[in-house]
N, C-alpha and C. Protein backbone atom coordinates (compact mmCIF):
# COMPACT_ATOMS: atom_id res chain seq x y z
N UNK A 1 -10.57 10.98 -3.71
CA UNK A 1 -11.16 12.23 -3.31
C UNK A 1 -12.59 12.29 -3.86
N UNK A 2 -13.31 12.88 -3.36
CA UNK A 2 -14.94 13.27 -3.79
C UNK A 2 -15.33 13.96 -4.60
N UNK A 3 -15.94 13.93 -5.56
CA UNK A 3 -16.32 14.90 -6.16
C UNK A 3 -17.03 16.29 -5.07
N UNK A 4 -18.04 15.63 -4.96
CA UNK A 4 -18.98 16.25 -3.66
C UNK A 4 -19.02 15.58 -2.80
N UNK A 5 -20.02 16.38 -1.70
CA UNK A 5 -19.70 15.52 -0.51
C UNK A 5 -21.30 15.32 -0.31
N UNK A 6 -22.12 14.02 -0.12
CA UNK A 6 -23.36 13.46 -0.37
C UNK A 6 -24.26 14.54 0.51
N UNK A 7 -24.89 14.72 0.31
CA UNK A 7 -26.21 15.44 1.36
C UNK A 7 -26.59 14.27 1.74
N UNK A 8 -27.41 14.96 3.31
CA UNK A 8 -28.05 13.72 3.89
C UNK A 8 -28.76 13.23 3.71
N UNK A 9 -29.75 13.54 2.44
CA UNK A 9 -30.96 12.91 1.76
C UNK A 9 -30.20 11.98 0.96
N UNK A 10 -29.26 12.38 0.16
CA UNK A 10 -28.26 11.43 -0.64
C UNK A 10 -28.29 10.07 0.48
N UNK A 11 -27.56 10.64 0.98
CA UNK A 11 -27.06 9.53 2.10
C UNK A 11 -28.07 8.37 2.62
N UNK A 12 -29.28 8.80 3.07
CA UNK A 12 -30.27 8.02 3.05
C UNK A 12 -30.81 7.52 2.24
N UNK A 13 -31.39 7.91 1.27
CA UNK A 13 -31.75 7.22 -0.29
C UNK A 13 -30.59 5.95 -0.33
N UNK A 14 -29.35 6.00 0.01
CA UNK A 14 -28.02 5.35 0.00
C UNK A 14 -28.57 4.06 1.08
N UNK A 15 -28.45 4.40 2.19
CA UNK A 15 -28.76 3.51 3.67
C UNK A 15 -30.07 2.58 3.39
N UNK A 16 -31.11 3.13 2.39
CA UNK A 16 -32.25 1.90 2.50
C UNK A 16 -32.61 1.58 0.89
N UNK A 17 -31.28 1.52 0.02
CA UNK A 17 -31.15 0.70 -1.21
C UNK A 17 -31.10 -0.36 -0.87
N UNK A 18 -31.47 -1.29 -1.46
CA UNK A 18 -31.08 -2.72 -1.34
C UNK A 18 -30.04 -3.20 -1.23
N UNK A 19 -29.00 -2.54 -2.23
CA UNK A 19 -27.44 -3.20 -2.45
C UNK A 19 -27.01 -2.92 -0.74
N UNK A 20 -27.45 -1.48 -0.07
CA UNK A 20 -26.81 -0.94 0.40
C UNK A 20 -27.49 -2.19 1.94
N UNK A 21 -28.68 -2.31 2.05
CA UNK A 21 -29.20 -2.99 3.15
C UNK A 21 -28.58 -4.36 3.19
N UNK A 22 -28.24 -5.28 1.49
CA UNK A 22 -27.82 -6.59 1.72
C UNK A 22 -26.38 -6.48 2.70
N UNK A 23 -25.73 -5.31 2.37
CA UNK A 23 -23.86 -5.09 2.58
C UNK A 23 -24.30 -5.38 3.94
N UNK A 24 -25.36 -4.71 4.70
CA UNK A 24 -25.28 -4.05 5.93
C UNK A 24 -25.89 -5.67 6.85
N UNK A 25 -26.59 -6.47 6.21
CA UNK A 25 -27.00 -7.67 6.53
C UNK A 25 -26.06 -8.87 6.84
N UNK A 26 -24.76 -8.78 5.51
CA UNK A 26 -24.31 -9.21 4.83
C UNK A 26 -23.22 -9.34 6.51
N UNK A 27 -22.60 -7.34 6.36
CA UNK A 27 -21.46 -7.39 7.45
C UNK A 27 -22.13 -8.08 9.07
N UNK A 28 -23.77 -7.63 9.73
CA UNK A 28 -23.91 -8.00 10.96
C UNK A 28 -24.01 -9.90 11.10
N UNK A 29 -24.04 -10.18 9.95
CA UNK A 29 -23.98 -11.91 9.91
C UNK A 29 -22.40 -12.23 9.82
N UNK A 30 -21.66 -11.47 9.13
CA UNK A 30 -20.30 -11.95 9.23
C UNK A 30 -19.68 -11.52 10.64
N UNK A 31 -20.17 -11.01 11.33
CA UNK A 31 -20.06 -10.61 12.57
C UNK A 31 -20.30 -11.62 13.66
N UNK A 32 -21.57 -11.66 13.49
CA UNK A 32 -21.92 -13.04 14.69
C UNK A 32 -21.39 -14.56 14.04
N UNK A 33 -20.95 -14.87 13.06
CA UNK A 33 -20.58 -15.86 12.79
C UNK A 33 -18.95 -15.91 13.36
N UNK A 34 -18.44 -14.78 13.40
CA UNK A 34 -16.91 -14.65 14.03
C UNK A 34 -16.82 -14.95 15.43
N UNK A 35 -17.99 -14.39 16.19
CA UNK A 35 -18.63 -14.47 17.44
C UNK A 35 -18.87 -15.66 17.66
N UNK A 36 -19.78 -16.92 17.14
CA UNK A 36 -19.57 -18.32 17.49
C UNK A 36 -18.72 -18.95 17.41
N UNK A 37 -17.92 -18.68 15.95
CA UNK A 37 -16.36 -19.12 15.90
C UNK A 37 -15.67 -19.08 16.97
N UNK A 38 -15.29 -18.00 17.59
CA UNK A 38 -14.63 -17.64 19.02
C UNK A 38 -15.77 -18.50 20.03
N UNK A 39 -16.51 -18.13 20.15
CA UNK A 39 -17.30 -19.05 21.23
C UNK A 39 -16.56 -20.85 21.63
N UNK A 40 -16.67 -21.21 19.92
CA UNK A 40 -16.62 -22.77 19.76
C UNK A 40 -15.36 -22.95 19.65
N UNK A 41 -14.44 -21.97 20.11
CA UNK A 41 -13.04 -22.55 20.13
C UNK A 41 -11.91 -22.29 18.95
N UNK A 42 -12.85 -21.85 18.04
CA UNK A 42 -12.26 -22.15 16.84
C UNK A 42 -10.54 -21.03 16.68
N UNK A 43 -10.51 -20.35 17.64
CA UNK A 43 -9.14 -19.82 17.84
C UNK A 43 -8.35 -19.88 18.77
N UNK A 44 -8.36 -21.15 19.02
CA UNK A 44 -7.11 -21.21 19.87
C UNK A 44 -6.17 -21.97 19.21
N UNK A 45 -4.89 -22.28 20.04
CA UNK A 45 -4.17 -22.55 19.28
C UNK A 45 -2.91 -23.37 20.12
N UNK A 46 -1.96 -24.48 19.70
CA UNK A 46 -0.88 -24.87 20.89
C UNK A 46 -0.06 -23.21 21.35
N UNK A 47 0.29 -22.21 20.75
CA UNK A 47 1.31 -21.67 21.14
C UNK A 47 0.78 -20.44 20.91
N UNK A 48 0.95 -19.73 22.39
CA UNK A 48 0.88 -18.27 22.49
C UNK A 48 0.26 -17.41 21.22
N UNK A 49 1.26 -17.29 21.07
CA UNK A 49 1.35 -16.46 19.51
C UNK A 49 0.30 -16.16 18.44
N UNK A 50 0.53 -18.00 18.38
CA UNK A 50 -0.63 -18.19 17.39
C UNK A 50 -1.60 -17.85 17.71
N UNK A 51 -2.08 -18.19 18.68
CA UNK A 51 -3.15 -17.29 19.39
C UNK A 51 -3.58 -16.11 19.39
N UNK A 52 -2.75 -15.53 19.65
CA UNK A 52 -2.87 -13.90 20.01
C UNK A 52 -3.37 -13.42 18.18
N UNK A 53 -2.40 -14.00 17.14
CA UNK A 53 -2.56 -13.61 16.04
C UNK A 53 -4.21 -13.57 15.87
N UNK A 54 -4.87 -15.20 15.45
CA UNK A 54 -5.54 -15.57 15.30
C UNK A 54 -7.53 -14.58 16.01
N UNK A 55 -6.69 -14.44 17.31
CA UNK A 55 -7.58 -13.81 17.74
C UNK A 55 -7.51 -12.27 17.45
N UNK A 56 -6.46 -11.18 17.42
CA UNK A 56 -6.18 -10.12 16.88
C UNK A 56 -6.93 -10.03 15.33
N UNK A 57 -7.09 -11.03 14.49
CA UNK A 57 -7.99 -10.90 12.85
C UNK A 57 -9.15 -11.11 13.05
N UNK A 58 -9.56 -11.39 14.27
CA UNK A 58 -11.17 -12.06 14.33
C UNK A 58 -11.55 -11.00 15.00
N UNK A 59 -10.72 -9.97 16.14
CA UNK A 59 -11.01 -8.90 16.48
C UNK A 59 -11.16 -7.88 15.61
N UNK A 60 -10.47 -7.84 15.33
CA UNK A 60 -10.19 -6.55 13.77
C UNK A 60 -11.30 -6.46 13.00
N UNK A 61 -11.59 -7.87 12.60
CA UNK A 61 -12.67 -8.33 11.45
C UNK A 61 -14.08 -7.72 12.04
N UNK A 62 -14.09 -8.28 13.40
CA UNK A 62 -15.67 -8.24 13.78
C UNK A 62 -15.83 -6.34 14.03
N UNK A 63 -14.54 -5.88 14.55
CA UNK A 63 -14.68 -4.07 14.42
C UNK A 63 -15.08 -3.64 13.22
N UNK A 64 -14.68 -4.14 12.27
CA UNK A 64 -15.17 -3.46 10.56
C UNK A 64 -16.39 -3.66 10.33
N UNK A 65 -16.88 -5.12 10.72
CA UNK A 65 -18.03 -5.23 10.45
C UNK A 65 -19.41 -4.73 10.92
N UNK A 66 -18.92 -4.12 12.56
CA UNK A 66 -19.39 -3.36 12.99
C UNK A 66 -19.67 -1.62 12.41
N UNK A 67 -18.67 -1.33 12.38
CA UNK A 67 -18.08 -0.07 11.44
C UNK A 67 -19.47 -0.13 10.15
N UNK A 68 -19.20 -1.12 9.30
CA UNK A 68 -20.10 -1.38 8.59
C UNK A 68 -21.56 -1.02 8.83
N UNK A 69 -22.20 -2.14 9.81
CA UNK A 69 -23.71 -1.89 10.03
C UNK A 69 -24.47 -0.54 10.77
N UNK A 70 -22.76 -0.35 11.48
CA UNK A 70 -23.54 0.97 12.13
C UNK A 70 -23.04 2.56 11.48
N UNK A 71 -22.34 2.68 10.50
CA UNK A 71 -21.89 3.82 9.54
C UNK A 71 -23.19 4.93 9.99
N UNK A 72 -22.89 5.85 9.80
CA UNK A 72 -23.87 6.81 9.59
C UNK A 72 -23.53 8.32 9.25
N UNK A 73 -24.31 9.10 8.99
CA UNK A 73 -24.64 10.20 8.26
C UNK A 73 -23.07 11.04 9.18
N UNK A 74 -23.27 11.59 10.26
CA UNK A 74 -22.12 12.04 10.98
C UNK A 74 -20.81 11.60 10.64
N UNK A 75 -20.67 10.34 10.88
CA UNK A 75 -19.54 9.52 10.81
C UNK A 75 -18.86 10.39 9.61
N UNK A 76 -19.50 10.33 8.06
CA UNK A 76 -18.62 10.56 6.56
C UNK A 76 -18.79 12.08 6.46
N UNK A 77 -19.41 12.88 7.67
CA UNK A 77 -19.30 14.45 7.36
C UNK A 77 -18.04 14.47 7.71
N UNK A 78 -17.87 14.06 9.27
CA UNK A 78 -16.85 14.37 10.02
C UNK A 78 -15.41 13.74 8.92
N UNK A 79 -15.53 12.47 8.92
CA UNK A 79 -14.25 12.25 8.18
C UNK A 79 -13.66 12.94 7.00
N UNK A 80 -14.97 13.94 6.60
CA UNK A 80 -14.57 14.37 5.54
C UNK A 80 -13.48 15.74 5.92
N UNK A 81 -13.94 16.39 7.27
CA UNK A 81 -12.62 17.02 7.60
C UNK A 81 -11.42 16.86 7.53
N UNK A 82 -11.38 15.65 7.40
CA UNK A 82 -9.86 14.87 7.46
C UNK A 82 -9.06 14.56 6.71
N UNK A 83 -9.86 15.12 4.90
CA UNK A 83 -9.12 14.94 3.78
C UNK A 83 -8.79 16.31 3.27
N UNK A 84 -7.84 16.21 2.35
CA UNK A 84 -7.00 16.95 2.11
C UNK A 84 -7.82 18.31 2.01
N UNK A 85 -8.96 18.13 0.65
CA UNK A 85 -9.83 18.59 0.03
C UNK A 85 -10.83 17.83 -0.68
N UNK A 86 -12.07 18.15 -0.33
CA UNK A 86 -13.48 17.81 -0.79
C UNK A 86 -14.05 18.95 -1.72
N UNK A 87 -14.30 18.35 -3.10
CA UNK A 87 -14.53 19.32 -4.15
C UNK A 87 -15.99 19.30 -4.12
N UNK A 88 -16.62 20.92 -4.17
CA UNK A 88 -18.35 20.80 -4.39
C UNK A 88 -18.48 21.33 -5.77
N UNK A 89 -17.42 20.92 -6.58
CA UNK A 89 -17.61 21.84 -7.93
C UNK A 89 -17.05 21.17 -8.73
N UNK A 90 -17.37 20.84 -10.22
CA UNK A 90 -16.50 19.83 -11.00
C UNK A 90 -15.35 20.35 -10.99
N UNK A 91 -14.53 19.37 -11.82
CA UNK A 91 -13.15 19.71 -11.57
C UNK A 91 -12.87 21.08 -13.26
N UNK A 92 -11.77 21.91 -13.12
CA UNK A 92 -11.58 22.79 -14.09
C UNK A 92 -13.18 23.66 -13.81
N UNK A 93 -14.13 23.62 -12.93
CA UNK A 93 -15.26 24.78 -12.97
C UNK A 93 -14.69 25.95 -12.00
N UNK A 94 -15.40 27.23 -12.47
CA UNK A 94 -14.31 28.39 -12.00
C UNK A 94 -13.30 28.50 -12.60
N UNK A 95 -12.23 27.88 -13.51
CA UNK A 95 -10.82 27.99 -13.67
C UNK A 95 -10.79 28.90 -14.66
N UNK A 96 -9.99 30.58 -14.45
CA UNK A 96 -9.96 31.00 -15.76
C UNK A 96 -8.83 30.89 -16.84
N UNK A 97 -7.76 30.14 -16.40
CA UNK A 97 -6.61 29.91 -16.94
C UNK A 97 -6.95 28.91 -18.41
């Protein structure tokens, strides 16, 4: 759970850190490298199955990594609807007990 939930200046200061630009470099290269992989064959397989598997993790993979480079400011407001509770206040502040 969050303490707070980032402002969008947060958020940006965040998007053009370095750590944060290598991740984002990091995921669109692990991306197209999954992309030649599949190109060059590299998932197929003698039997059905194996197949389907093989290609189902390389699909999956290349969605995250996508997910990754293209994240943005909207994306972690909205999800934040979706948790239980997002605290904008330390924890025990307000409490008079």
């Amino acid at each position: 759970m969050l303490d707070k939930m980032p402002t969008e200046e947060e958020w940006n200061e965040w998007l053009h850190h370095p750590c944060t630009n290598r991740l984002r470099l990091w995921a669109d290269k692990s991306r197209e490298e999954l992309k030649d992989e599949w190109a060059e064959g590299h998932f197929s397989a003698a039997f059905d199955m194996e197949m389907a598997v093989k290609n189902a993790g390389a699909t999956g993979a290349c969605s995250i990594y996508k997910e990754i480079v293209t994240l943005d400011y909207q994306q972690i407001v909205i999800g934040a609807a979706d948790e239980e509770q997002v605290r904008t206040d330390p924890v025990g502040a307000g409490s008079t007990s």
